[in-house]
Protein backbone atom coordinates (compact mmCIF):
# COMPACT_ATOMS: atom_id res chain seq x y z
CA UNK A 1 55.40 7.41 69.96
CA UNK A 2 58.06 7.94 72.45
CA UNK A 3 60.30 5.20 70.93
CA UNK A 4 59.92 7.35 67.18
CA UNK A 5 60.70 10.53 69.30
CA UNK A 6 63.56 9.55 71.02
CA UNK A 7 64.90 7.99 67.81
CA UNK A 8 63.60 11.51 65.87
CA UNK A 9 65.97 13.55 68.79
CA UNK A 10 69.35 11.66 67.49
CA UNK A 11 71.63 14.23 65.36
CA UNK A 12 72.51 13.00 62.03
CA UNK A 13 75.80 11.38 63.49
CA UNK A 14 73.63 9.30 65.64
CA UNK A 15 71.15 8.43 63.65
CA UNK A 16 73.58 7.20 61.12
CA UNK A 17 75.54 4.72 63.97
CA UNK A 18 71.91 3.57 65.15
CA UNK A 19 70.62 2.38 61.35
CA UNK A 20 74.29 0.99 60.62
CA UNK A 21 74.90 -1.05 63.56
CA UNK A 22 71.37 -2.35 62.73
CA UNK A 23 71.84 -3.03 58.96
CA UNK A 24 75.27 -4.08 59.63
CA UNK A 25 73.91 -7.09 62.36
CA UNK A 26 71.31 -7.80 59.65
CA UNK A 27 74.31 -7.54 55.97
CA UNK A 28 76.41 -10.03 58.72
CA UNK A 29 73.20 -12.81 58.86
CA UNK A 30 72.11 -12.47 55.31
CA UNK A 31 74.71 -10.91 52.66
CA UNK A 32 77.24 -14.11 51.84
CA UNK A 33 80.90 -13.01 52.78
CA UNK A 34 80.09 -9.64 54.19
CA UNK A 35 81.85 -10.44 57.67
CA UNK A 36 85.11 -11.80 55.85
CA UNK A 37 85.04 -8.50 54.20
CA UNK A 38 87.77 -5.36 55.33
CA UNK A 39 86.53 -2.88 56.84
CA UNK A 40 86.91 -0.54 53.47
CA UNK A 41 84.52 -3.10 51.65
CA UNK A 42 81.91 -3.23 54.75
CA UNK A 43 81.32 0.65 54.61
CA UNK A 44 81.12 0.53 51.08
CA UNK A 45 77.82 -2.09 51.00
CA UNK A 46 76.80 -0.53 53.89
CA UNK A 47 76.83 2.94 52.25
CA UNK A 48 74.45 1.10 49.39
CA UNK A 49 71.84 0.04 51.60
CA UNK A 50 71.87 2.77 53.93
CA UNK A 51 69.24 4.85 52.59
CA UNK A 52 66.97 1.45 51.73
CA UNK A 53 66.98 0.60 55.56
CA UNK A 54 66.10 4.09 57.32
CA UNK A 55 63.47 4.49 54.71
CA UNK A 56 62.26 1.19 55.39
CA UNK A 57 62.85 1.79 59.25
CA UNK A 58 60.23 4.53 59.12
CA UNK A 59 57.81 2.69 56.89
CA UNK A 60 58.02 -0.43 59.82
CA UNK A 61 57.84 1.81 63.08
CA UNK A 62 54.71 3.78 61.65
CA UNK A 63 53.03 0.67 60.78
CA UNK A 64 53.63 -0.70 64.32
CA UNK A 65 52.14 2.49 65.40
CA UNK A 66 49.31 2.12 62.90
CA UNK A 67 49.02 -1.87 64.57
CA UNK A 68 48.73 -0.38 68.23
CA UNK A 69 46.43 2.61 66.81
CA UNK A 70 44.07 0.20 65.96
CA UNK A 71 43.90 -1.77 69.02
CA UNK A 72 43.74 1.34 71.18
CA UNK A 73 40.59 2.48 69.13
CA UNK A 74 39.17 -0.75 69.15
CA UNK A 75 40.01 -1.21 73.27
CA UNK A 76 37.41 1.65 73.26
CA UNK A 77 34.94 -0.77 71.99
CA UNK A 78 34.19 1.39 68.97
CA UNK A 79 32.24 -1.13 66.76
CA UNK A 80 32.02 0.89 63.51
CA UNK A 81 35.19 -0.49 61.92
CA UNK A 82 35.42 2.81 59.46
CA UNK A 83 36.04 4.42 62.50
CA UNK A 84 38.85 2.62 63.93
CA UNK A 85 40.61 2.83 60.50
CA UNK A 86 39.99 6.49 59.89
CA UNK A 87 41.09 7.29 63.25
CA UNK A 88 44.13 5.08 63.53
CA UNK A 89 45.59 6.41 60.26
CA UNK A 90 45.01 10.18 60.96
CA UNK A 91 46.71 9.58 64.63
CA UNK A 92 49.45 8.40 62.50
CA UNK A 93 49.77 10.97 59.83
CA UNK A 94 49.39 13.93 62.14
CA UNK A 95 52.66 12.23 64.50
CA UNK A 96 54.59 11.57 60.89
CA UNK A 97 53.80 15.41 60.66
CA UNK A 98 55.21 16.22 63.94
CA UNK A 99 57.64 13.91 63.78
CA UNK A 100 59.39 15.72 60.88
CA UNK A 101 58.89 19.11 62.08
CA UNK A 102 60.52 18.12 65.37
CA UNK A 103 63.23 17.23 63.17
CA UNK A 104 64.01 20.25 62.12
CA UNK A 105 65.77 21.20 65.55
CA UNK A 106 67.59 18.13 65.70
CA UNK A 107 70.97 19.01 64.44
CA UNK A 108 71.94 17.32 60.96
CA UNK A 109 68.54 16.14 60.64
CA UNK A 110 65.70 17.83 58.41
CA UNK A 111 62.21 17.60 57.30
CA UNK A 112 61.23 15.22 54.58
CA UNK A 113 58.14 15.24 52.99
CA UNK A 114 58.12 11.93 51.35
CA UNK A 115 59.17 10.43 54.93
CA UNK A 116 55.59 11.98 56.03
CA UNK A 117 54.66 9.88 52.89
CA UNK A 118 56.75 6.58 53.54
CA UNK A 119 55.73 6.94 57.34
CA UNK A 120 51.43 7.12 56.25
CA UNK A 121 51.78 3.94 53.90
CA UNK A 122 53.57 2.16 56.68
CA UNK A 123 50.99 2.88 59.14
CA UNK A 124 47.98 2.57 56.46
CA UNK A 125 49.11 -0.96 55.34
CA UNK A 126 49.87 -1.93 59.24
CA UNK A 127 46.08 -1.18 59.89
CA UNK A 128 44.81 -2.62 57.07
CA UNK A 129 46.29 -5.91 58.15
CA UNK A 130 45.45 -5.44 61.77
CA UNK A 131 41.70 -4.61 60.77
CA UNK A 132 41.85 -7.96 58.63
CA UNK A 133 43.61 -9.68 61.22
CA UNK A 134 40.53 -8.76 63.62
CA UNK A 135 37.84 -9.30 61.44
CA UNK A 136 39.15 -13.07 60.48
CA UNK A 137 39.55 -13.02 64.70
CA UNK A 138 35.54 -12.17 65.12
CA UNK A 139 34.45 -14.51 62.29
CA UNK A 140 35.85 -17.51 63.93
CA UNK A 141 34.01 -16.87 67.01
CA UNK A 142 30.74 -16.25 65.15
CA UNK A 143 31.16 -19.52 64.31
CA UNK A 144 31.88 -21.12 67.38
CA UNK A 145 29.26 -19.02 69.02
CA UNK A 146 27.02 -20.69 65.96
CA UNK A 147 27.37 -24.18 66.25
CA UNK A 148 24.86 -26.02 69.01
């Protein structure tokens, strides 16, 4: 939560420099040709995939949020695995909430709704996984605990 605030309290300018330094380490490793590329041509394919990598930026920090949700719920030894899930994913919605308002009093920055949205399916899929991940976790020591 503190990492998605601090990154929430960057102004627009920022923000911007923070997701293109990281898209433009990532366009270097994977896009053929991009680092032979002028400087004109860079900002131009980074201007493309801009928007694709802050959206998916807050879809992958929510579900890591979602991922450590679970495992605080579950460090509380609730057993009831309805539970965990319920109250991992309402954690996260109610920060994506506050994480947009607080927004709106960074400079440059705003409120998105469908952020709230991207940021809940990030942390609902995250969970999911994490829930499966623990349940396939418990079922092999069921059956170790099984056999004589």
């Amino acid at each position: 939560m503190i990492v998605i605030f601090i990154l929430s309290a960057q102004n627009a300018d920022e923000s911007s420099g923070t997701s293109g330094s990281l898209l433009s380490f990532i366009l270097k490793i994977t896009y053929p040709g991009y680092k032979q590329m002028n400087n004109a041509e860079q900002f131009i394919i980074l201007e493309a995939y801009q928007h694709v990598i802050r959206k998916f930026a807050h879809f992958f920090i929510f579900g890591i949020l979602g991922a450590l949700a679970v495992n605080a719920y579950k460090s509380l030894r609730l057993k009831n695995n309805g539970h965990v899930i319920l109250l991992s994913f309402v954690t996260c919605v109610i920060y994506a909430v506050l994480d947009e308002v607080h927004q709106i009093f960074v400079p440059g920055r705003s409120c998105e709704i469908m952020d709230i949205v991207i940021d809940s399916s990030g942390a609902f899929i995250f969970i999911a996984i994490t829930i499966f991940i623990f349940y396939l976790i418990d079922a092999k020591k069921s059956r170790h605990m099984e056999k004589p």
